[in-house]
C-alpha atoms as a PDB file:
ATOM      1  CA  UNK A   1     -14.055 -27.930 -42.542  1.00  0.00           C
ATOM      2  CA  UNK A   2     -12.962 -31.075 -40.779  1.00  0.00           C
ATOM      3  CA  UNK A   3     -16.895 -32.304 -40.364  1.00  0.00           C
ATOM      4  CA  UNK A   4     -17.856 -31.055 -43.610  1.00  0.00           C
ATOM      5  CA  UNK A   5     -15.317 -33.940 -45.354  1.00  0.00           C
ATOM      6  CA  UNK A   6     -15.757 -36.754 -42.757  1.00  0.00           C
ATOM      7  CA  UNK A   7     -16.493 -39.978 -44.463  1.00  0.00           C
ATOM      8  CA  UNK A   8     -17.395 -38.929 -48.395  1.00  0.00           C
ATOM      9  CA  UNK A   9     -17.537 -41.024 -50.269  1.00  0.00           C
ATOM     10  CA  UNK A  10     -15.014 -41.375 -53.680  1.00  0.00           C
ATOM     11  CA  UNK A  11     -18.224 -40.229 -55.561  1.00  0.00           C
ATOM     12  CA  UNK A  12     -18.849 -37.204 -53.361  1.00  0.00           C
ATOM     13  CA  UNK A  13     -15.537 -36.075 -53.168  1.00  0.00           C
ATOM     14  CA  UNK A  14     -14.695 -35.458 -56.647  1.00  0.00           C
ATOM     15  CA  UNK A  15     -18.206 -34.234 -57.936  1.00  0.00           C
ATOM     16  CA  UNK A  16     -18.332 -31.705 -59.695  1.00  0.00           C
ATOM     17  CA  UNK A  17     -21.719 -29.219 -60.398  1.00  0.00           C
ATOM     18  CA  UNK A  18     -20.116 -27.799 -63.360  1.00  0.00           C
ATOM     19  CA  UNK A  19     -16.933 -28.372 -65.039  1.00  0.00           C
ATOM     20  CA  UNK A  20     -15.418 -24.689 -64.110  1.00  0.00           C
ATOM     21  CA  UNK A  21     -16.816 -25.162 -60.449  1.00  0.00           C
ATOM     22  CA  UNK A  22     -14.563 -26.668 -57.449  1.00  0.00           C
ATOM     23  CA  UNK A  23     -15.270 -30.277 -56.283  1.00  0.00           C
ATOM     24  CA  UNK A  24     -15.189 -30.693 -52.405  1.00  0.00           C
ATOM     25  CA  UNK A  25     -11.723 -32.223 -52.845  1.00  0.00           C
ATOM     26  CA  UNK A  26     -10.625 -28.965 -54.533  1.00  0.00           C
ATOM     27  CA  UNK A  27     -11.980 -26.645 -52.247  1.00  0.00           C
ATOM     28  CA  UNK A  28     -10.033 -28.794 -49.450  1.00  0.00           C
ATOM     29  CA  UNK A  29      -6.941 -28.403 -50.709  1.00  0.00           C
ATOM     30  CA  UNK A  30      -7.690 -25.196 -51.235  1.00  0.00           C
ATOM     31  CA  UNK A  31      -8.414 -24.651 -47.965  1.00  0.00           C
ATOM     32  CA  UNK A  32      -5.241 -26.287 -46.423  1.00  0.00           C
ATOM     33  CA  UNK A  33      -2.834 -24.870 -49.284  1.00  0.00           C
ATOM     34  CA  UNK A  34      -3.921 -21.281 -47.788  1.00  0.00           C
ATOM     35  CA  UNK A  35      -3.125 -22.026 -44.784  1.00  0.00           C
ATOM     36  CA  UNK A  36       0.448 -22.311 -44.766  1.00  0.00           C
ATOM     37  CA  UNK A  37       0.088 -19.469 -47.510  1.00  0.00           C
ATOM     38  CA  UNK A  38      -1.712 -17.147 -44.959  1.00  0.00           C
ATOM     39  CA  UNK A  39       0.210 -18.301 -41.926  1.00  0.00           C
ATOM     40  CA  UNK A  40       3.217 -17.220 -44.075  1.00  0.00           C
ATOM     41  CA  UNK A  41       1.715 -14.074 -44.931  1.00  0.00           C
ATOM     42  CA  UNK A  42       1.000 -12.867 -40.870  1.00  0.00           C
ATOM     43  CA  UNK A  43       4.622 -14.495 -40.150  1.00  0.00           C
ATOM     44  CA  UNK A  44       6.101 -11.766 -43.056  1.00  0.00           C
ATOM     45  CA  UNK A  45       4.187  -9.086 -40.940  1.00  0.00           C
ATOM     46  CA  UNK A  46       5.868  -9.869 -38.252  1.00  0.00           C
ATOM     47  CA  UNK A  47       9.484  -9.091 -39.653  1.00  0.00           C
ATOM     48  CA  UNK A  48       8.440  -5.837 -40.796  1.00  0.00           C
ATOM     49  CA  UNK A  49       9.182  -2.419 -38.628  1.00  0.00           C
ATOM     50  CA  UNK A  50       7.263  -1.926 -36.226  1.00  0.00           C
ATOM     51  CA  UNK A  51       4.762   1.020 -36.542  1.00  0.00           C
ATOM     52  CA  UNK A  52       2.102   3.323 -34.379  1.00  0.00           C
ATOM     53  CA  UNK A  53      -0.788   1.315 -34.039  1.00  0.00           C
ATOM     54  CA  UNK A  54      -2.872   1.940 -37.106  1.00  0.00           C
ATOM     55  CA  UNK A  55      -6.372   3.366 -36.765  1.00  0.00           C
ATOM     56  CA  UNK A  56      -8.452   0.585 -38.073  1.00  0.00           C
ATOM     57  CA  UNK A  57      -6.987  -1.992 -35.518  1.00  0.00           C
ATOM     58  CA  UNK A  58      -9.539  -2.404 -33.653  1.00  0.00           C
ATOM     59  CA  UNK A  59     -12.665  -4.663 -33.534  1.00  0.00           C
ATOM     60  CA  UNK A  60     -15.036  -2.885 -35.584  1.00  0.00           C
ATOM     61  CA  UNK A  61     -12.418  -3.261 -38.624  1.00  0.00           C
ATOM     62  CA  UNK A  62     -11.658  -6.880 -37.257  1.00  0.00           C
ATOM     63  CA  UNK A  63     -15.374  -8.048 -38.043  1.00  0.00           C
ATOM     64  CA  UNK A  64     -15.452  -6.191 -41.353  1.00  0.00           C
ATOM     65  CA  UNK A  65     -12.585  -7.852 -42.600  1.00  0.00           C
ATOM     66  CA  UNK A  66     -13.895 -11.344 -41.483  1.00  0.00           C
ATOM     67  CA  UNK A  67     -17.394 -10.637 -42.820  1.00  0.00           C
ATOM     68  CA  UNK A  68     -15.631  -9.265 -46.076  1.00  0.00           C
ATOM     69  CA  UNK A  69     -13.707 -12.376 -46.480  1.00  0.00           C
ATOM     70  CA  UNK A  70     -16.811 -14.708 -45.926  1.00  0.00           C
ATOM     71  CA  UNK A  71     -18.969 -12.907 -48.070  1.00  0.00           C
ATOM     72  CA  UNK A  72     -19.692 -15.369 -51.011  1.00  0.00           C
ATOM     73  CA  UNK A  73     -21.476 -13.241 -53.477  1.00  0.00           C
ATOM     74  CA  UNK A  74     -18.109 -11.852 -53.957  1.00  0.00           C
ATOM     75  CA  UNK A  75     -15.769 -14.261 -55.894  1.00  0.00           C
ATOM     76  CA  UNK A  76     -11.774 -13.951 -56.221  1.00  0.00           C
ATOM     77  CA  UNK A  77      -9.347 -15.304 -58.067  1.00  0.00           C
ATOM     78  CA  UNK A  78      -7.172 -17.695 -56.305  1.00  0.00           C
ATOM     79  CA  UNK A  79      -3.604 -17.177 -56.970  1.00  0.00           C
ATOM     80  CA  UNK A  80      -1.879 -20.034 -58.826  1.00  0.00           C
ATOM     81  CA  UNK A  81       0.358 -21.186 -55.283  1.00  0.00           C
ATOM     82  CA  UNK A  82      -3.240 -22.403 -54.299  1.00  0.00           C
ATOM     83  CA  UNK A  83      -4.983 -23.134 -57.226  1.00  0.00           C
ATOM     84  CA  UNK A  84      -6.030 -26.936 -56.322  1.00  0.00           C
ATOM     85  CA  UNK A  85      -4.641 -30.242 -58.427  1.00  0.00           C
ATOM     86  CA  UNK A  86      -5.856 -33.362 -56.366  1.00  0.00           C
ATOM     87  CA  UNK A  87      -3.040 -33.173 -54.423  1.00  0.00           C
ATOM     88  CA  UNK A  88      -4.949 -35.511 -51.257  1.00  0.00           C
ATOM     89  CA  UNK A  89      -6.802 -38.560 -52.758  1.00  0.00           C
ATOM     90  CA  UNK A  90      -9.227 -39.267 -49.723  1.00  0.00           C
ATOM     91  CA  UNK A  91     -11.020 -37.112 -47.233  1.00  0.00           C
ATOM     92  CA  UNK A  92      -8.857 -38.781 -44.746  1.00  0.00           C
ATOM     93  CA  UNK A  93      -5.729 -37.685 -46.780  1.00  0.00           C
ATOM     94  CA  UNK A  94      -6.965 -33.761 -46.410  1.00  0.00           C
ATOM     95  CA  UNK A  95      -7.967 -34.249 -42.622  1.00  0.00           C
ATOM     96  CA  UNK A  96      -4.457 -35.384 -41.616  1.00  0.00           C
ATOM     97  CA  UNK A  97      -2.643 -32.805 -43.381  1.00  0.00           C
ATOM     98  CA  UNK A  98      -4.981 -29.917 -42.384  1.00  0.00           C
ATOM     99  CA  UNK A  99      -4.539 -30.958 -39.182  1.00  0.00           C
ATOM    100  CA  UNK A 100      -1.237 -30.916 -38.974  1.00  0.00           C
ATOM    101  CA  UNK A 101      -0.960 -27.381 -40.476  1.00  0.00           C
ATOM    102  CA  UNK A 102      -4.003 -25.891 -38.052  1.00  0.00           C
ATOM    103  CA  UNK A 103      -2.096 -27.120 -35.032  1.00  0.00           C
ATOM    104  CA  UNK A 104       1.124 -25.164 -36.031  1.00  0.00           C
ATOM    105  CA  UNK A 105      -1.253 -22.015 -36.429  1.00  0.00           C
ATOM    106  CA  UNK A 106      -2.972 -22.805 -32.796  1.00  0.00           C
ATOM    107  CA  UNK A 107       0.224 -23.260 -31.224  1.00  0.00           C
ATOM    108  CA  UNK A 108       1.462 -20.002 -32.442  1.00  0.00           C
ATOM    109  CA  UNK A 109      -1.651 -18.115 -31.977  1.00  0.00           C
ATOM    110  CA  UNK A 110      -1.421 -19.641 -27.812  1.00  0.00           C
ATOM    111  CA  UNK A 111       1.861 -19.131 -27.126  1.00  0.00           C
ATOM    112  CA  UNK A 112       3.161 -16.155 -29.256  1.00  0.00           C
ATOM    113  CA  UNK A 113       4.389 -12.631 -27.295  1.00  0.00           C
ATOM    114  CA  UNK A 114       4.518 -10.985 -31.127  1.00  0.00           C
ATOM    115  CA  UNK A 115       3.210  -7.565 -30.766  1.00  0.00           C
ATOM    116  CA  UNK A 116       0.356  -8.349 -33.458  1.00  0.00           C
ATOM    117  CA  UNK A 117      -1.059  -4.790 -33.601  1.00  0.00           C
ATOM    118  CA  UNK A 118       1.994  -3.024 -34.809  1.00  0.00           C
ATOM    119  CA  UNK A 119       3.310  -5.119 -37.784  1.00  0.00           C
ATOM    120  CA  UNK A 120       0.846  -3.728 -41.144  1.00  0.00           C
ATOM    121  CA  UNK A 121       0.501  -4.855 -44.756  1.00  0.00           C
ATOM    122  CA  UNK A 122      -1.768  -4.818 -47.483  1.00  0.00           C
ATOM    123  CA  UNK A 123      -5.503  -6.737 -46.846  1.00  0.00           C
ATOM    124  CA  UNK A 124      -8.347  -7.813 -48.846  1.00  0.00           C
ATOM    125  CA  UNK A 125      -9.899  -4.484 -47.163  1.00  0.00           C
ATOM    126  CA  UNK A 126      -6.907  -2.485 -46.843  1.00  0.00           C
ATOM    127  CA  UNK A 127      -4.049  -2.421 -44.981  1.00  0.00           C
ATOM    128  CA  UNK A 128      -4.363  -5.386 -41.901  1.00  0.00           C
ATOM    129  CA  UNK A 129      -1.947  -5.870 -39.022  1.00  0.00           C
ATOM    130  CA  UNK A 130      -0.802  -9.106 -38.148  1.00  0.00           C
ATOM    131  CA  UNK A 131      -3.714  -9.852 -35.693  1.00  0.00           C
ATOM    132  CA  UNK A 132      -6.260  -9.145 -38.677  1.00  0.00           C
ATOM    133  CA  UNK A 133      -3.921 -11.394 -40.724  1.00  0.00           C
ATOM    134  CA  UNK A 134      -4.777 -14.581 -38.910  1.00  0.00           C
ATOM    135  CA  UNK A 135      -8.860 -13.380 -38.932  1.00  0.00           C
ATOM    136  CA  UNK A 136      -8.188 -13.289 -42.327  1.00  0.00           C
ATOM    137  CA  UNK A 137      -7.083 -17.352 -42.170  1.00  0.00           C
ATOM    138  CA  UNK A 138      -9.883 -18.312 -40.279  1.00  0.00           C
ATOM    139  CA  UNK A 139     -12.489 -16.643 -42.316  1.00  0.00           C
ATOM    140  CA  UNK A 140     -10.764 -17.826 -45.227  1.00  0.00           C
ATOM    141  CA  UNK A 141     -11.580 -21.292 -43.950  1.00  0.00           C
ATOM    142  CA  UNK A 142     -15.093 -20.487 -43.170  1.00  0.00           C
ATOM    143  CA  UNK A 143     -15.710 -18.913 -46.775  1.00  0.00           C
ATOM    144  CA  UNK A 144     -14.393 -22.510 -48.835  1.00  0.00           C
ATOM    145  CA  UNK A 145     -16.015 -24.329 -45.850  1.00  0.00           C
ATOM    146  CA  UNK A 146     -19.270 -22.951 -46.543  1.00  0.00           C
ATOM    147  CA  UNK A 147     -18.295 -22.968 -50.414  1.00  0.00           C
ATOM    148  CA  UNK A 148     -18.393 -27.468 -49.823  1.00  0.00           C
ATOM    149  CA  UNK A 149     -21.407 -26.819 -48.339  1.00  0.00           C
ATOM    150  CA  UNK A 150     -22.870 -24.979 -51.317  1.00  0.00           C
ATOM    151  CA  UNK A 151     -21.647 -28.120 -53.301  1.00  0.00           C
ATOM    152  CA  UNK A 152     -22.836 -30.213 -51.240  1.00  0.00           C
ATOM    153  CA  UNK A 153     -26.691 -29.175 -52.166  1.00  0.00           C
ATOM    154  CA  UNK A 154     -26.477 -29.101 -55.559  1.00  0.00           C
ATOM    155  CA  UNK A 155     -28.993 -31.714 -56.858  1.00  0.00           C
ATOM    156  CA  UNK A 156     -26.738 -33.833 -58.387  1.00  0.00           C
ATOM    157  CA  UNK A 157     -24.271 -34.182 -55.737  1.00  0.00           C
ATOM    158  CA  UNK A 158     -24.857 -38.163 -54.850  1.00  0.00           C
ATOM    159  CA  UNK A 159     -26.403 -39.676 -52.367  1.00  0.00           C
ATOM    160  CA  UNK A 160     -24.714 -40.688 -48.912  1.00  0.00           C
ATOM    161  CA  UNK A 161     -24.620 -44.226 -48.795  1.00  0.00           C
ATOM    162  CA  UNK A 162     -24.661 -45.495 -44.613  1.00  0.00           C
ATOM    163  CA  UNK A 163     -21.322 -46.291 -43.470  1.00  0.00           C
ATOM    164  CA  UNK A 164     -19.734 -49.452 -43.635  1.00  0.00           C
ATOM    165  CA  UNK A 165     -18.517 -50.637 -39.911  1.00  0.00           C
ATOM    166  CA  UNK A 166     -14.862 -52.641 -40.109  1.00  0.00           C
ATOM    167  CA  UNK A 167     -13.265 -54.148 -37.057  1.00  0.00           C
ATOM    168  CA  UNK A 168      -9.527 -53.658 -36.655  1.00  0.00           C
ATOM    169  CA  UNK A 169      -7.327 -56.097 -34.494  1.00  0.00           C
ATOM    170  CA  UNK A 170      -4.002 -54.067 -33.510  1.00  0.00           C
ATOM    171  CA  UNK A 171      -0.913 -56.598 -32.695  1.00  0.00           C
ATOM    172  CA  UNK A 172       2.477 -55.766 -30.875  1.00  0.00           C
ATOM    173  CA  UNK A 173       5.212 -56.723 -33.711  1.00  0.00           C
ATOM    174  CA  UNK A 174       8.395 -58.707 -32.878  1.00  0.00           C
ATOM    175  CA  UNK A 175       8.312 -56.759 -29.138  1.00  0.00           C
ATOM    176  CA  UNK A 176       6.539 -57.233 -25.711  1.00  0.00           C
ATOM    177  CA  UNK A 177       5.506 -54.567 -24.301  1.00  0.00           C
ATOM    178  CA  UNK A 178       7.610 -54.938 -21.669  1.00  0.00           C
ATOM    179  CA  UNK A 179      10.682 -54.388 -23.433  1.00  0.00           C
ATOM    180  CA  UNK A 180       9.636 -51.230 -25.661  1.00  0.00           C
ATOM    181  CA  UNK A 181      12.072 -48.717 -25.275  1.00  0.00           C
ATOM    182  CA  UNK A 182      11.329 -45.084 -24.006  1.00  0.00           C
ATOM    183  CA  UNK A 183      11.227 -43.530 -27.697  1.00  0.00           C
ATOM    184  CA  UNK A 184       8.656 -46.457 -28.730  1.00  0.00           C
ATOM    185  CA  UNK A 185       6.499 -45.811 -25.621  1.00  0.00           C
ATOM    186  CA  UNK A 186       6.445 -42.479 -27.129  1.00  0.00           C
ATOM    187  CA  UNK A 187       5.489 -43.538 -30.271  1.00  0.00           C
ATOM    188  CA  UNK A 188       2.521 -45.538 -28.718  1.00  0.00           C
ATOM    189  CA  UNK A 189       1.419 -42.208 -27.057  1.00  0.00           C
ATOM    190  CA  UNK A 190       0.918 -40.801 -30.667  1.00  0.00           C
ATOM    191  CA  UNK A 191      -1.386 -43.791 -31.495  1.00  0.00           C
ATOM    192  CA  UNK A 192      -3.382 -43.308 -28.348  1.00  0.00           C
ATOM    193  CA  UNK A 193      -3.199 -39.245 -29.379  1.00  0.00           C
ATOM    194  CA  UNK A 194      -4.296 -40.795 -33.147  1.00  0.00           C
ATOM    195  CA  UNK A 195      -6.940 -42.983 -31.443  1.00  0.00           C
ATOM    196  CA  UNK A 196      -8.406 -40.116 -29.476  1.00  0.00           C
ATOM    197  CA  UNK A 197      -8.994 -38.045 -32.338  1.00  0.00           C
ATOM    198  CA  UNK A 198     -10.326 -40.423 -34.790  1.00  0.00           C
ATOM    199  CA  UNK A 199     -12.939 -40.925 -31.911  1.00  0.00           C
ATOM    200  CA  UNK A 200     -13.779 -37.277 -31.321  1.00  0.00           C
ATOM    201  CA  UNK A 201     -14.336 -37.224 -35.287  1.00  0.00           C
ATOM    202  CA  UNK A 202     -16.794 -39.954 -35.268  1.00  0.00           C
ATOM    203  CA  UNK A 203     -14.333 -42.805 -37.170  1.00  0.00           C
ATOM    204  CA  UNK A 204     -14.265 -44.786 -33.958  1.00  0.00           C
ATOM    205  CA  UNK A 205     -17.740 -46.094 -32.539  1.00  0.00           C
ATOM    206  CA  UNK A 206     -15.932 -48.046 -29.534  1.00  0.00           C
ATOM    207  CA  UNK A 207     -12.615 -49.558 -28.917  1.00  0.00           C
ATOM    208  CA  UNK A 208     -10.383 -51.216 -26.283  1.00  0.00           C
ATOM    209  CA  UNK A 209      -7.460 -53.842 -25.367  1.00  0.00           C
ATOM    210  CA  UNK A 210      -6.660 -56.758 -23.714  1.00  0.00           C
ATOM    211  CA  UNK A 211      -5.319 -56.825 -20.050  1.00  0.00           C
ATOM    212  CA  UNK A 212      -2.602 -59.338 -21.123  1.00  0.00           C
ATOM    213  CA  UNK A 213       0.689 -57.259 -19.411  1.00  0.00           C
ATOM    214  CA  UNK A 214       3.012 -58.419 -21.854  1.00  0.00           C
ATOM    215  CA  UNK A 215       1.170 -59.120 -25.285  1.00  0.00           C
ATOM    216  CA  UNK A 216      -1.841 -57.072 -25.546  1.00  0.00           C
ATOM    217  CA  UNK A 217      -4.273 -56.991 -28.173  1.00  0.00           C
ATOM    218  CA  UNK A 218      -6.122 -53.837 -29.362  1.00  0.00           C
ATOM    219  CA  UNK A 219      -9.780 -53.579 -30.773  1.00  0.00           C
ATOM    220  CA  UNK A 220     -11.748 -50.646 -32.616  1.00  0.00           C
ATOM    221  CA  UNK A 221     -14.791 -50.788 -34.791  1.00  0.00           C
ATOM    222  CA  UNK A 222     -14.624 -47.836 -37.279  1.00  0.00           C
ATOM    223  CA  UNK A 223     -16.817 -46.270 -39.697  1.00  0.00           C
ATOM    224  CA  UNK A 224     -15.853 -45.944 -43.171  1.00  0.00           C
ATOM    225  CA  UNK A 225     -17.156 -45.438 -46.422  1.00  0.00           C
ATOM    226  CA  UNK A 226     -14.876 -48.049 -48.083  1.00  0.00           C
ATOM    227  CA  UNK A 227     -12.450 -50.646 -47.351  1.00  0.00           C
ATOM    228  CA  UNK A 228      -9.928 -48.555 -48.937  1.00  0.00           C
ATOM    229  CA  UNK A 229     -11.016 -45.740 -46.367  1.00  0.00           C
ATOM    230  CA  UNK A 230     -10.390 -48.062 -43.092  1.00  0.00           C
ATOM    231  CA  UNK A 231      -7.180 -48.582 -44.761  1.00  0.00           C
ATOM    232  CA  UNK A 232      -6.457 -45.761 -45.062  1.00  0.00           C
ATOM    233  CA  UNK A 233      -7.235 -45.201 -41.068  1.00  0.00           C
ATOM    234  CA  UNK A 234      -4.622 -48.074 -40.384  1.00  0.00           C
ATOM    235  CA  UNK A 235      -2.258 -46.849 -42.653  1.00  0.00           C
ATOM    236  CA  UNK A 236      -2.333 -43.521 -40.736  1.00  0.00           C
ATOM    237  CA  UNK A 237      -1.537 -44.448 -37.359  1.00  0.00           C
ATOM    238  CA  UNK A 238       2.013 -43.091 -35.965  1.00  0.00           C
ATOM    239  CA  UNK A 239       2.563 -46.859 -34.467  1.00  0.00           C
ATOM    240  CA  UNK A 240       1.333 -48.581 -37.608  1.00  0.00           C
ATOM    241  CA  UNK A 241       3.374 -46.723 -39.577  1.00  0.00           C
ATOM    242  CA  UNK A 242       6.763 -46.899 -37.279  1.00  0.00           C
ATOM    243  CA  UNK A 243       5.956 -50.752 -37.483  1.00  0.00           C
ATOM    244  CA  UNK A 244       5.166 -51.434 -34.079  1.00  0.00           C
ATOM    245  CA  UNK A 245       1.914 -52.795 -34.722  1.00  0.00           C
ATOM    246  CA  UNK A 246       0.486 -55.984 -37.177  1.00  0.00           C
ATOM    247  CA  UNK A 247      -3.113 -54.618 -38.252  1.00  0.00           C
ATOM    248  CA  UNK A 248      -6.105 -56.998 -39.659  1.00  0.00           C
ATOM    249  CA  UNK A 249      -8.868 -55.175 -41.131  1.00  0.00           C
ATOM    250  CA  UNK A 250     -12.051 -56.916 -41.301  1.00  0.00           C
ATOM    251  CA  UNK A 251     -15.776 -56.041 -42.089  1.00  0.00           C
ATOM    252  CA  UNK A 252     -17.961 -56.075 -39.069  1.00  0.00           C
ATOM    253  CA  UNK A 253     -21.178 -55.808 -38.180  1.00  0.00           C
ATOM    254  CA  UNK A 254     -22.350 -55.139 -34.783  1.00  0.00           C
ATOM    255  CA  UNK A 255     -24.925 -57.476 -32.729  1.00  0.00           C
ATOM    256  CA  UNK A 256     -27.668 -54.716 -31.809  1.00  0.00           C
ATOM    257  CA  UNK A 257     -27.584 -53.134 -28.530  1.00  0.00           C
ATOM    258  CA  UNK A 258     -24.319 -54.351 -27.131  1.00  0.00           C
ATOM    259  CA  UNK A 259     -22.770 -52.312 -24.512  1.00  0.00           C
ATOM    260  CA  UNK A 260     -19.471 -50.550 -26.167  1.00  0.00           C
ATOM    261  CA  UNK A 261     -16.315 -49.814 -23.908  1.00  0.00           C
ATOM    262  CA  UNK A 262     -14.636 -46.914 -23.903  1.00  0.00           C
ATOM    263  CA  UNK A 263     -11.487 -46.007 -26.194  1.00  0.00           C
ATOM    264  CA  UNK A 264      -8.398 -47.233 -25.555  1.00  0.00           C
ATOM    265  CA  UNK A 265      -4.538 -46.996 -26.588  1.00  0.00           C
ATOM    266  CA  UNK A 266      -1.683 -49.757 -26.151  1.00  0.00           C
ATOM    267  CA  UNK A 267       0.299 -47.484 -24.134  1.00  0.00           C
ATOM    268  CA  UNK A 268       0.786 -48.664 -21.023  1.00  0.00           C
ATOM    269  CA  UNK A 269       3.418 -48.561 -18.003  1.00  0.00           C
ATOM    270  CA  UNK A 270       6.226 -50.657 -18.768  1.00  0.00           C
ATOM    271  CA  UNK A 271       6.736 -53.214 -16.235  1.00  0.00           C
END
């Protein structure tokens, strides 16, 4: 899903091919509502008596319930807990928060010792354990995902315009870096964690910062489809937000063929 929303546009992420017909912004928030929704749904499983394994817990049943689920010529209603209302304003709004609810389901799905198997209640299909329950979330994601996609070729969906490139300057605020405290170290770990993954999505093209020990500055040219956008980036960052950092956001454009370092945080050993 996450790719599929990376850098719209305004226009793009509120057309609409018809007025009874979800706009990519819809079917993301569809997408993240259910996610909690489903999550919810395998974590009510859980609570209920244990059982003999059922007979359809197994992997033949697992793929028809995914392929079930991703079918699109079948259409369902969605119930009115996820029934979309432009709840997240920009692309970058629904990547955050989706992000932040798929890592709760990851972390659960890695760590838990929940006998998955045993725990049954009503499917799409039938009755589903709790295993078949979180198939059921990922297809789920992969049906809406591939719903944007459908909306996404309609002819009147508009055009993408190329990305503007903005250069943002990252400041210490009213601290040296040699006097940040252990919890504000670990705040600058979440921007280099933040930095990291706006990279791996393709917002970052190159970034870096200063060697100065004491007051360094930080550098990264992103890709945006707006100024409000790249705001929007700097508005997001754990440190930026916890006021650790003064941000300047500039439009940019890049001399051709210049080598690009590699991407960088703030964080740093105290000294």
């Amino acid at each position: 899903m996450l790719a599929s929303i990376q850098g719209l546009s305004d226009a793009q992420w509120k057309f609409k091919p018809a007025p009874t017909v979800w706009s990519v912004q819809e079917c993301a928030e569809h997408i993240i509502l259910s996610e909690d929704y489903i999550f919810g749904m395998e974590q009510q499983l859980i609570k209920s008596p244990a059982v003999e394994r059922p007979a359809n817990s197994n992997l033949e049943f697992d793929k028809v319930l995914a392929t079930k689920v991703q079918d699109r010529s079948q259409k369902a209603q969605a119930p009115e807990p996820l029934v979309p209302s432009q709840r997240f304003a920009t692309p970058a709004d629904a990547i955050r928060e989706f992000t932040l609810r798929r890592d709760k389901t990851i972390a659960y799905v890695k760590t838990t010792s929940d006998d998955l198997r045993v725990h049954v209640g009503p499917g799409p299909a039938g009755p589903m354990d709790a295993y078949q329950a979180l198939i059921l979330l990922a297809a789920h994601s992969a049906r809406h995902t591939a719903q944007i996609r459908e909306v996404q070729g309609n002819a009147g969906y508009p055009k993408t315009a190329a990305a503007a490139r903005f250069l943002v300057l990252y400041v210490l605020a009213h601290v040296r870096l040699d006097q940040l405290t252990p919890q504000q170290m670990a705040k600058l770990q979440e921007h280099g964690a933040y930095l990291q993954a706006q990279a791996a999505q393709g917002v970052i093209i190159w970034g870096g910062r200063t060697l100065d020990p004491v007051h360094p500055h930080g550098y990264v040219e992103i890709q945006a489809a707006s100024a409000a956008e790249a705001k929007a980036y700097v508005d997001n960052d754990p440190a930026v937000k916890a006021g650790f950092f003064d941000c300047t956001v500039e439009a940019f454009s890049e001399i051709p063929h210049t080598a690009r370092p590699q991407v960088a945080s703030l964080e740093g050993e105290r000294r």
